[in-house]
Protein backbone atom coordinates (compact mmCIF):
# COMPACT_ATOMS: atom_id res chain seq x y z
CA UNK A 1 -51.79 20.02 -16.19
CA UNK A 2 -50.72 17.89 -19.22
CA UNK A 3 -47.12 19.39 -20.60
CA UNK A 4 -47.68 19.73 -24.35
CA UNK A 5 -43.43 19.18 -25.09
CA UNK A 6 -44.36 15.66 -23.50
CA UNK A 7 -47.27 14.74 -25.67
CA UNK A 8 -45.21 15.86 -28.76
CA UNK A 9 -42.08 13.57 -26.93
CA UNK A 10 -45.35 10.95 -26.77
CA UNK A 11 -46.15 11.51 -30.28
CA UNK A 12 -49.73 12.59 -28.59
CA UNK A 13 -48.96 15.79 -31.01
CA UNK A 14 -47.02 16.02 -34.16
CA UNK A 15 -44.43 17.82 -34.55
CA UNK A 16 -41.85 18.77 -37.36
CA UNK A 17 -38.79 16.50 -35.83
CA UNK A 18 -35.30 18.04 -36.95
CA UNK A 19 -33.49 15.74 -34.80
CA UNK A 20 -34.03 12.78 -32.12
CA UNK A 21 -31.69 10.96 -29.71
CA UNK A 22 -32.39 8.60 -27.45
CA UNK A 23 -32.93 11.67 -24.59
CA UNK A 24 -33.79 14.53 -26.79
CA UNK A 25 -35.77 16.01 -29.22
CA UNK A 26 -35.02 19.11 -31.89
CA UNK A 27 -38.00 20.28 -33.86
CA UNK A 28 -39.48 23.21 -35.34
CA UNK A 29 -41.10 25.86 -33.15
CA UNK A 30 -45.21 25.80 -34.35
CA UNK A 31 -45.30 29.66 -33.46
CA UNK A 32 -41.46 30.85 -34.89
CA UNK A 33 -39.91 34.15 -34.05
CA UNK A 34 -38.01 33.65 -37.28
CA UNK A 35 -37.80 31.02 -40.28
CA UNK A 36 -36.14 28.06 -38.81
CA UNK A 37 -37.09 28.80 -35.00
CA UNK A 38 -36.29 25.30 -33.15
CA UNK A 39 -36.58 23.60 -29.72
CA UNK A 40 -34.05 21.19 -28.76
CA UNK A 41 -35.97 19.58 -25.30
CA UNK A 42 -34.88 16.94 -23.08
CA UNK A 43 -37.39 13.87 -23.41
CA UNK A 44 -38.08 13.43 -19.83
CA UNK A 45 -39.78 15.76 -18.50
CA UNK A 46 -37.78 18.94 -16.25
CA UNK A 47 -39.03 22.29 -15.18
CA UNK A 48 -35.05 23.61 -14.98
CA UNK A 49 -32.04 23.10 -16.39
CA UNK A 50 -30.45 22.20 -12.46
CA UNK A 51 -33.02 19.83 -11.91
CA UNK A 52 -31.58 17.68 -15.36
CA UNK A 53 -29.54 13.92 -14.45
CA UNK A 54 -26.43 14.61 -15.93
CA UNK A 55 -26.84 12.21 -18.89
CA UNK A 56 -29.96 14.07 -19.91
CA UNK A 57 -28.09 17.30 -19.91
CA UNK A 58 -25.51 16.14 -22.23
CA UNK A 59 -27.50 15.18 -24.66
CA UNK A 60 -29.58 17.73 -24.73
CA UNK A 61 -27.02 20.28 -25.07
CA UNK A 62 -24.79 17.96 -27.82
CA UNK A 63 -28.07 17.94 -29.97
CA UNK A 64 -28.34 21.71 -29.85
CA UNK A 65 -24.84 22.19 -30.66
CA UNK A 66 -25.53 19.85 -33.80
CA UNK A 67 -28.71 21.17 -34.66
CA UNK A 68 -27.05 24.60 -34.51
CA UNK A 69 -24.75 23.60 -37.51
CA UNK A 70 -27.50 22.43 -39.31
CA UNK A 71 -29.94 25.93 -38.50
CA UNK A 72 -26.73 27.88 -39.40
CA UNK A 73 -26.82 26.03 -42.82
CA UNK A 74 -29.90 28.16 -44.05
CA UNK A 75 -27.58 31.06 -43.98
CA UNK A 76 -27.88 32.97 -40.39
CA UNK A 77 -26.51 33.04 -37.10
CA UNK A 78 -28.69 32.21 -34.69
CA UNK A 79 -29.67 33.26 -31.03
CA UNK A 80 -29.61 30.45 -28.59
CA UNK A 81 -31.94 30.87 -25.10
CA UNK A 82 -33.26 29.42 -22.27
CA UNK A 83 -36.08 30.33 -20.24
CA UNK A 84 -35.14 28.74 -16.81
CA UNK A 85 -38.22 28.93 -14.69
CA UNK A 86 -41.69 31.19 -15.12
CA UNK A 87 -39.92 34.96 -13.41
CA UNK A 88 -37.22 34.72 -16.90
CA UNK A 89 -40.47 34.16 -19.32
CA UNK A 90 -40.93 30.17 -19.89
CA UNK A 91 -44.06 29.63 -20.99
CA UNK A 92 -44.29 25.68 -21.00
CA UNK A 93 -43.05 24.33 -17.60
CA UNK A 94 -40.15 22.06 -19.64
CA UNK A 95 -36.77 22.32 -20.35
CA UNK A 96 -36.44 23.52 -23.77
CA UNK A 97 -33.91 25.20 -25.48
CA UNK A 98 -34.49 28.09 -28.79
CA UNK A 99 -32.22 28.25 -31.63
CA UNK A 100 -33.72 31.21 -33.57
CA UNK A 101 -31.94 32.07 -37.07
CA UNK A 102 -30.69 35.87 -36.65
CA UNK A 103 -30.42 38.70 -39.20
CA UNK A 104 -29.35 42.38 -39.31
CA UNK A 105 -32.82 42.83 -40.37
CA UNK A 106 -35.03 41.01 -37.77
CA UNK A 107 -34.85 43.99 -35.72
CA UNK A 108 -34.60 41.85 -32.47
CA UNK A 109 -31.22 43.53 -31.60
CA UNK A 110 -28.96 42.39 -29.04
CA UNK A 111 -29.97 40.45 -25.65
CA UNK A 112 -29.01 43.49 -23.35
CA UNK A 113 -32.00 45.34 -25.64
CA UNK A 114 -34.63 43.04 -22.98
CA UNK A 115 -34.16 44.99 -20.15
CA UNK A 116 -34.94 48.61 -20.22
CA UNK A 117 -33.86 48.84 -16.26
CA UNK A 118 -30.26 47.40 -15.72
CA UNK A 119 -28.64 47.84 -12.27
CA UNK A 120 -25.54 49.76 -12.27
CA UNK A 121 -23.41 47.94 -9.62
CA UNK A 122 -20.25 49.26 -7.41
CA UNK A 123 -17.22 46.98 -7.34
CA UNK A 124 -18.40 46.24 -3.66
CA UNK A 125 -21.42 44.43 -4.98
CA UNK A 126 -20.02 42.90 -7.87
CA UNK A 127 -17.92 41.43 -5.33
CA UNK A 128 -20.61 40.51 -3.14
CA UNK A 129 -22.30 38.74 -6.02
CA UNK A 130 -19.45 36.83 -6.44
CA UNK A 131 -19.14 35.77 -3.09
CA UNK A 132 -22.61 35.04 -2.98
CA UNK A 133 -22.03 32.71 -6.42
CA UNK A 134 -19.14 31.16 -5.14
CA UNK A 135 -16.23 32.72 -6.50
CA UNK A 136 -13.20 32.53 -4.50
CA UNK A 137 -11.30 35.83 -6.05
CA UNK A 138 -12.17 38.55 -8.46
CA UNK A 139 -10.08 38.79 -11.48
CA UNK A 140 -9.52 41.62 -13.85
């Protein structure tokens, strides 16, 4: 399977560039959520964010913060998300990051408005999830 964020990295398919680096690129999402929807991607090709060389990721994630400003400019906030494998909803196996312009009236609501079944946890499993993550002591 061809990855479509590499042929627009290839210039295979255009694309409306907001930004390039040398390791990434920001550019206007063809199918936007909102006006001034963009992906910021690494240019080499990653399924996850953990799988990223360290030079790649901090790139990547300086462009978004600048593209950020320059979304923010048209007049929003804006809703940053990443999709880090297939189970949390990435569509297109590569790393790619959305900055989607936010209004009062876009009626996308907050992020905890995704999930209509969220686990109510004891402090005993919150703890245990810690643990588990690698936290060495619960603070309040």
């Amino acid at each position: 399977m061809e990855c479509i964020f590499c042929k627009i990295v290839d210039g295979k398919i255009p694309s409306r560039k907001i930004k390039e680096t040398e390791r990434s690129l920001a550019f206007l999402d063809a199918f936007p959520l909102t006006k001034g929807h963009t992906l910021v991607i690494p240019k080499n090709h990653y399924t996850k964010i953990q799988e990223m060389k360290k030079e790649d990721n901090a790139d990547l994630f300086e462009t978004v913060r600048t593209t950020v400003e320059r979304v923010e400019n048209l007049g929003h906030s804006t809703l940053i998300a990443i999709h880090n494998g297939k189970e949390s909803g990435q569509e297109i196996p590569h790393v790619h990051v959305h900055i989607i312009p936010r209004s009062t009236s876009d009626g996308a609501g907050p992020v905890h408005n995704m999930f209509r079944e969220r686990p109510k946890l004891t402090n005993d499993e919150f703890e245990d999830l810690a643990r588990k993550l690698g936290a060495n002591h619960w603070q309040y």
